[in-house]
C-alpha atoms as a PDB file:
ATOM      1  CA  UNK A   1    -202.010  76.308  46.658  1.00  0.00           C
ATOM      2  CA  UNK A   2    -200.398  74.473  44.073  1.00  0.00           C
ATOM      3  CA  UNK A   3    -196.729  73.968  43.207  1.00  0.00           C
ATOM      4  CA  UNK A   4    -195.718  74.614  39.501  1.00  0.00           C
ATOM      5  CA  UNK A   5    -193.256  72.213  38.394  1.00  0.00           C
ATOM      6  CA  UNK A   6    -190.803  75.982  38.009  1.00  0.00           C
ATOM      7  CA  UNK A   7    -191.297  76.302  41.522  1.00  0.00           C
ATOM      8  CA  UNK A   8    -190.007  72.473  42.513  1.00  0.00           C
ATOM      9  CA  UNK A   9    -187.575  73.026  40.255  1.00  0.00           C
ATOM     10  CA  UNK A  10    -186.248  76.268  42.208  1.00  0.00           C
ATOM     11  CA  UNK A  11    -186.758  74.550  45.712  1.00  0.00           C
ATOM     12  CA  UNK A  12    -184.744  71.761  44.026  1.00  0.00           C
ATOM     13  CA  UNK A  13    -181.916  73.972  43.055  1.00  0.00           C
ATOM     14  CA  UNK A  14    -181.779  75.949  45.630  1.00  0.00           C
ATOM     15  CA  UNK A  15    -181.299  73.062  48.479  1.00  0.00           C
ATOM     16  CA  UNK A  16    -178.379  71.824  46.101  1.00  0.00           C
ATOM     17  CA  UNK A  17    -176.814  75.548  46.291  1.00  0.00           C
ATOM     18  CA  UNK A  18    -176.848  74.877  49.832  1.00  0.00           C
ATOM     19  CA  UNK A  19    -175.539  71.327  50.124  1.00  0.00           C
ATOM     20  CA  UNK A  20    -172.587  72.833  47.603  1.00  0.00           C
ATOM     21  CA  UNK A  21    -172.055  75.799  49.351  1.00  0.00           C
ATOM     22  CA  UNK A  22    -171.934  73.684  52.704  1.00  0.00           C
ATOM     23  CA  UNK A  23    -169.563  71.063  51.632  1.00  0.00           C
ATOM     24  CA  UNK A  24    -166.815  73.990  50.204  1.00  0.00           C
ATOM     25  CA  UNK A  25    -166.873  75.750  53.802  1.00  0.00           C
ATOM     26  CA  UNK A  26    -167.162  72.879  55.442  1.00  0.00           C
ATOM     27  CA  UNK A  27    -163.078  72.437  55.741  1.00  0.00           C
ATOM     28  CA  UNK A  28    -162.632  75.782  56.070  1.00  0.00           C
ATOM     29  CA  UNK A  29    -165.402  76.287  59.459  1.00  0.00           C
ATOM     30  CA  UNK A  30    -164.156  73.292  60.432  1.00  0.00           C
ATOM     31  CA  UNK A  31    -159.839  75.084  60.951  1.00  0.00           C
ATOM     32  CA  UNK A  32    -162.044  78.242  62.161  1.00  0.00           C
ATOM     33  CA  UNK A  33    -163.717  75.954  65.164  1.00  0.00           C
ATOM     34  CA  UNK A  34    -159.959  74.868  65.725  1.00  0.00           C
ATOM     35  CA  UNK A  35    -158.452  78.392  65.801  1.00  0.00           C
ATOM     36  CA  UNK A  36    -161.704  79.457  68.199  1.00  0.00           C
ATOM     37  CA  UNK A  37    -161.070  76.093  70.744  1.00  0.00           C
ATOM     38  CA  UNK A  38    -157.343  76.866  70.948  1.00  0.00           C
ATOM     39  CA  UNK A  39    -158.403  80.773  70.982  1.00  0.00           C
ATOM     40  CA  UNK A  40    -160.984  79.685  74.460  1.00  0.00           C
ATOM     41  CA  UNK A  41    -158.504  77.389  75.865  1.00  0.00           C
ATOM     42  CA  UNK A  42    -161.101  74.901  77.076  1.00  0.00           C
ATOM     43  CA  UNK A  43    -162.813  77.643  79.120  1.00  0.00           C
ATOM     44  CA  UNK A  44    -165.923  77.305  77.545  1.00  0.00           C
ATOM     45  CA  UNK A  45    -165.748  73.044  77.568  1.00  0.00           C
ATOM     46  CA  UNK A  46    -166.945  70.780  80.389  1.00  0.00           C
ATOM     47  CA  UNK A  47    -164.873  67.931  78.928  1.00  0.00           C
ATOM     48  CA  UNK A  48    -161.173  67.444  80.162  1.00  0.00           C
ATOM     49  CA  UNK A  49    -159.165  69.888  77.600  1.00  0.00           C
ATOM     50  CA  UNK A  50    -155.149  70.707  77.543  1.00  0.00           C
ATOM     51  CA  UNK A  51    -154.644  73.549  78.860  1.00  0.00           C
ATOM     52  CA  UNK A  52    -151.650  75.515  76.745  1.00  0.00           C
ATOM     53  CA  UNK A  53    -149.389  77.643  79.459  1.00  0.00           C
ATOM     54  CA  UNK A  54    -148.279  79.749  75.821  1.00  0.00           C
ATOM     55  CA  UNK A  55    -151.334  79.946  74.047  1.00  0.00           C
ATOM     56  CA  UNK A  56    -150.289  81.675  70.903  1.00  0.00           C
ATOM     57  CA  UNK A  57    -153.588  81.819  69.135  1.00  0.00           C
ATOM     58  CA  UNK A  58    -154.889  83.469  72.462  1.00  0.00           C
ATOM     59  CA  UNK A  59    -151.883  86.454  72.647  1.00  0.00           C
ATOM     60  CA  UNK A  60    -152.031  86.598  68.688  1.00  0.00           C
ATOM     61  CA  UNK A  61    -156.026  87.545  68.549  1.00  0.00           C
ATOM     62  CA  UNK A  62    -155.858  89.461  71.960  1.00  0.00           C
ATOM     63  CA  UNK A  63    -153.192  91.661  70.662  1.00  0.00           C
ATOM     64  CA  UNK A  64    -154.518  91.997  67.175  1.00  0.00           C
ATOM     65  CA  UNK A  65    -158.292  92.735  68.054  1.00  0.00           C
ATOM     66  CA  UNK A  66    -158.053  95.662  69.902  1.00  0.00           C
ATOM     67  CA  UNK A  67    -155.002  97.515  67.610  1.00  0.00           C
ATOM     68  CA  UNK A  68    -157.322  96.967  64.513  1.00  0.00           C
ATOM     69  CA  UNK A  69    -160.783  97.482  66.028  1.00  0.00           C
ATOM     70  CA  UNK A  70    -160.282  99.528  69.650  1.00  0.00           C
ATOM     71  CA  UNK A  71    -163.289 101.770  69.747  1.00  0.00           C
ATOM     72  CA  UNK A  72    -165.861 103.313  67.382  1.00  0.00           C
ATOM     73  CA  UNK A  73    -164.499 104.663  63.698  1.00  0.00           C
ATOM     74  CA  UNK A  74    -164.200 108.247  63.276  1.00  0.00           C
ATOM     75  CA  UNK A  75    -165.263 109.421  60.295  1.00  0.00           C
ATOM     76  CA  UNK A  76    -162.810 112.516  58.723  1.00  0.00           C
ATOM     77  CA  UNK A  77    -164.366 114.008  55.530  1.00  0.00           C
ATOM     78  CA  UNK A  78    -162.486 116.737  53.673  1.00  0.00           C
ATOM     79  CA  UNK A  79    -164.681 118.561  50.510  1.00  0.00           C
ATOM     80  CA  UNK A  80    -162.754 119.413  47.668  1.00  0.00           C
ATOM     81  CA  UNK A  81    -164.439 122.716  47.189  1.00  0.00           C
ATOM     82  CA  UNK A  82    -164.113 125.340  50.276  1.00  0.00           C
ATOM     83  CA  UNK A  83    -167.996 126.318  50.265  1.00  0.00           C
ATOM     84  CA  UNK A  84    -168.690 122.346  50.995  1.00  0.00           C
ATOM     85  CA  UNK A  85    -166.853 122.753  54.456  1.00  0.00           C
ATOM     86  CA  UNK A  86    -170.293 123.375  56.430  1.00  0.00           C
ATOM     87  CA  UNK A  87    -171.955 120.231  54.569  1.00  0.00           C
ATOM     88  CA  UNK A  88    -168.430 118.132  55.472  1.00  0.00           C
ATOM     89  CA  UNK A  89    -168.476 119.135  58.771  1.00  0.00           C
ATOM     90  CA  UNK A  90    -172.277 118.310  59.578  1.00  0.00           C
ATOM     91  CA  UNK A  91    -171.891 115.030  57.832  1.00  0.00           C
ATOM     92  CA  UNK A  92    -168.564 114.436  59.578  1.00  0.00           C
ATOM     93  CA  UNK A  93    -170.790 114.949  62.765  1.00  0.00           C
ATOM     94  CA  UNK A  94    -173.466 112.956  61.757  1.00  0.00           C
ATOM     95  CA  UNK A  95    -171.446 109.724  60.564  1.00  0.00           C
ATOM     96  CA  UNK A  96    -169.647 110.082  64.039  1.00  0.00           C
ATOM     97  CA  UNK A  97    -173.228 110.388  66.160  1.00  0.00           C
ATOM     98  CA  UNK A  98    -174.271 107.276  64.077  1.00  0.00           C
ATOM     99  CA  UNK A  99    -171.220 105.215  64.638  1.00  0.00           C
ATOM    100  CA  UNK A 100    -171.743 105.931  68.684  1.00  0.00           C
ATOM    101  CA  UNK A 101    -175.393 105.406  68.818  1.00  0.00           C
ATOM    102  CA  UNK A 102    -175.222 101.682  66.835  1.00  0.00           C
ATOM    103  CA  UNK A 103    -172.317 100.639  68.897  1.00  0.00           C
ATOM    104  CA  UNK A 104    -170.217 100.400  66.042  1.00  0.00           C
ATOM    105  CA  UNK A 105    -167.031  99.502  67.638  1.00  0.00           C
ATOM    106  CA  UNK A 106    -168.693  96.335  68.909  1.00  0.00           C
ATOM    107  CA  UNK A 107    -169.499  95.391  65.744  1.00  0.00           C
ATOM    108  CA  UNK A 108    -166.162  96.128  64.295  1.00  0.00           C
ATOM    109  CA  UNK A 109    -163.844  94.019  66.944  1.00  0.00           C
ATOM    110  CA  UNK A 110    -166.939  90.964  66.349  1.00  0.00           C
ATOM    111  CA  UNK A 111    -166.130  91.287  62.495  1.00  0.00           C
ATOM    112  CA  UNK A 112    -161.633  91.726  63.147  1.00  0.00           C
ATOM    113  CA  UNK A 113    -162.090  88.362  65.057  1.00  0.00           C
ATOM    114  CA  UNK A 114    -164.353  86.951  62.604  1.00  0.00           C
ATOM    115  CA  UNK A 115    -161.720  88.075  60.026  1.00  0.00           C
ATOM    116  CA  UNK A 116    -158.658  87.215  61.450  1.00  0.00           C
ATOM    117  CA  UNK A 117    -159.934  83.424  61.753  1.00  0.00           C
ATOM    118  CA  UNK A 118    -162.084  83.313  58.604  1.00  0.00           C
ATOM    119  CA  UNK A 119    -164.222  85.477  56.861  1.00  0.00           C
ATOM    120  CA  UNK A 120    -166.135  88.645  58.243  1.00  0.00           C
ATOM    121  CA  UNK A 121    -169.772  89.278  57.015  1.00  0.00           C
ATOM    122  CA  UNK A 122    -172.008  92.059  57.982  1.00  0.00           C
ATOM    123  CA  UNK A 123    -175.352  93.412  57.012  1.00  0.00           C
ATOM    124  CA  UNK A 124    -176.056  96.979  56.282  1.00  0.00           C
ATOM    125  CA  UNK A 125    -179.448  98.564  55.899  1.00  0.00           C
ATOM    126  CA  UNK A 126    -182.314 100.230  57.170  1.00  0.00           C
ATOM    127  CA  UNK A 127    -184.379  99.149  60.136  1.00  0.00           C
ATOM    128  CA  UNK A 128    -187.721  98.515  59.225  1.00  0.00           C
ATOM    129  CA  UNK A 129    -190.918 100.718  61.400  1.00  0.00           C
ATOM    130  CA  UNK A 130    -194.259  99.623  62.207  1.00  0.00           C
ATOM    131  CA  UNK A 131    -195.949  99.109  65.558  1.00  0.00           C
ATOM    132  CA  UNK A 132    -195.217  95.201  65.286  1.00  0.00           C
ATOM    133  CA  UNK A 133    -191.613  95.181  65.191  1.00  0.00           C
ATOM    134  CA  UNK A 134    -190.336  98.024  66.947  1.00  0.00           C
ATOM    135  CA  UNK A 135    -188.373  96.367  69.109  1.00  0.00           C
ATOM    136  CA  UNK A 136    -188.079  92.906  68.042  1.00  0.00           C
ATOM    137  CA  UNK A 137    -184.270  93.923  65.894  1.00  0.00           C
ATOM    138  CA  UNK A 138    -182.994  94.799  69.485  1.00  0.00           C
ATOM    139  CA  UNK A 139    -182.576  98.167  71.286  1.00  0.00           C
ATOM    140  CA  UNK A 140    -179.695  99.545  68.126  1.00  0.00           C
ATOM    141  CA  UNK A 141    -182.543  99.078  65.263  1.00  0.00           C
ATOM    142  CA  UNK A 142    -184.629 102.050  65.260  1.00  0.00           C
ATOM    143  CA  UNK A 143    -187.060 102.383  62.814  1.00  0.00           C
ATOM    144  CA  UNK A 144    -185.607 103.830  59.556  1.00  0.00           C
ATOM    145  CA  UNK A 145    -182.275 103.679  61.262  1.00  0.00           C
ATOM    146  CA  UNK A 146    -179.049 102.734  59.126  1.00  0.00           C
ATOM    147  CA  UNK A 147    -177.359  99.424  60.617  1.00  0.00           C
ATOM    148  CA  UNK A 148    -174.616  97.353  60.345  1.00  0.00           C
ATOM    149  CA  UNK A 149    -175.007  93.575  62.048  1.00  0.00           C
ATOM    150  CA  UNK A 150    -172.597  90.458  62.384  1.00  0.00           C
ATOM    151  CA  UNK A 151    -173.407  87.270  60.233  1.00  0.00           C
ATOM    152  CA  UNK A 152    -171.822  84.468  61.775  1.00  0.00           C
ATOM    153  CA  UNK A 153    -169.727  82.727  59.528  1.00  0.00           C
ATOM    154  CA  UNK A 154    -171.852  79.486  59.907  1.00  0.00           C
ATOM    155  CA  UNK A 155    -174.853  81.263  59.220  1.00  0.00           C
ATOM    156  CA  UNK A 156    -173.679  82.599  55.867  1.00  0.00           C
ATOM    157  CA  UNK A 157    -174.575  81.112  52.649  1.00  0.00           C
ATOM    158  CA  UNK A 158    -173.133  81.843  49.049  1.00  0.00           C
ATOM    159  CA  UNK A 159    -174.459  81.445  45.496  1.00  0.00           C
ATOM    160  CA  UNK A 160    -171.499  78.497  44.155  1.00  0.00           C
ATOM    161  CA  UNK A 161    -172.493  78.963  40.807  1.00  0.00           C
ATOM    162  CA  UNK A 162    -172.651  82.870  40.614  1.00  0.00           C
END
């Protein structure tokens, strides 16, 4: 196959989007990786760490996580017209049986903590079917399922110039 010179011209751009993009969040993953190490307390370090009697980062998230994010969203819809009430309720029902079955909640207190120390990113959509990948998403992907995943900060890339 041969390259155009459109398509080295893409490739081109696109690995400078990335260098950009890297070197704006680069200070700002950088604090993140600080609040996370103070948030650990050297429990996740082999190397000799300080260990903080009062971690305030620690009591800060631990207390903040679970009041904003403490178990899987319940979803309250109210219809504006009274012969929508059935439809409310079975969608009510629905979004709740959803929200159980993906392990929402999970999700949510991943995305707090994410958010409390930087930015929190998810991905919604619909799992994808086949015999090939039914279980390669993981055991909460059903085929033609609605999901919402993490994307770790460090993962995510922006368009700079959008």
């Amino acid at each position: 196959m041969i390259e155009s010179n459109a398509d080295k011209t893409l490739v081109t751009s696109l690995h400078k989007g990335i260098r950009v993009c890297r070197q704006i969040t680069k200070p700002m993953l950088n604090h993140r990786a600080r609040i996370l190490e103070e948030y650990a307390n050297g429990f996740f370090e082999d190397k000799p760490h300080v260990k903080k009697p009062l971690n305030k980062v620690y009591r800060a998230l631990s207390i903040l996580v679970p009041w904003l994010a403490s178990q899987n969203p319940k979803a309250m819809i109210r219809p504006r017209l009274i012969q929508l009430k059935p439809f409310a309720d079975t969608y009510r029902l629905t979004l709740n049986y959803l929200s159980d079955k993906i392990d929402f909640g999970i999700t949510l207190k991943e995305l707090v903590l994410d958010g409390l120390t930087y930015i929190g990113i998810t991905k919604t959509g619909l799992a994808q079917g086949g015999p090939e990948i039914e279980d390669v998403l993981g055991y909460l992907h059903d085929a033609g399922q609605i999901y919402t995943d993490r994307v770790d900060p460090e993962d995510y890339l922006f368009d700079c110039v959008a």
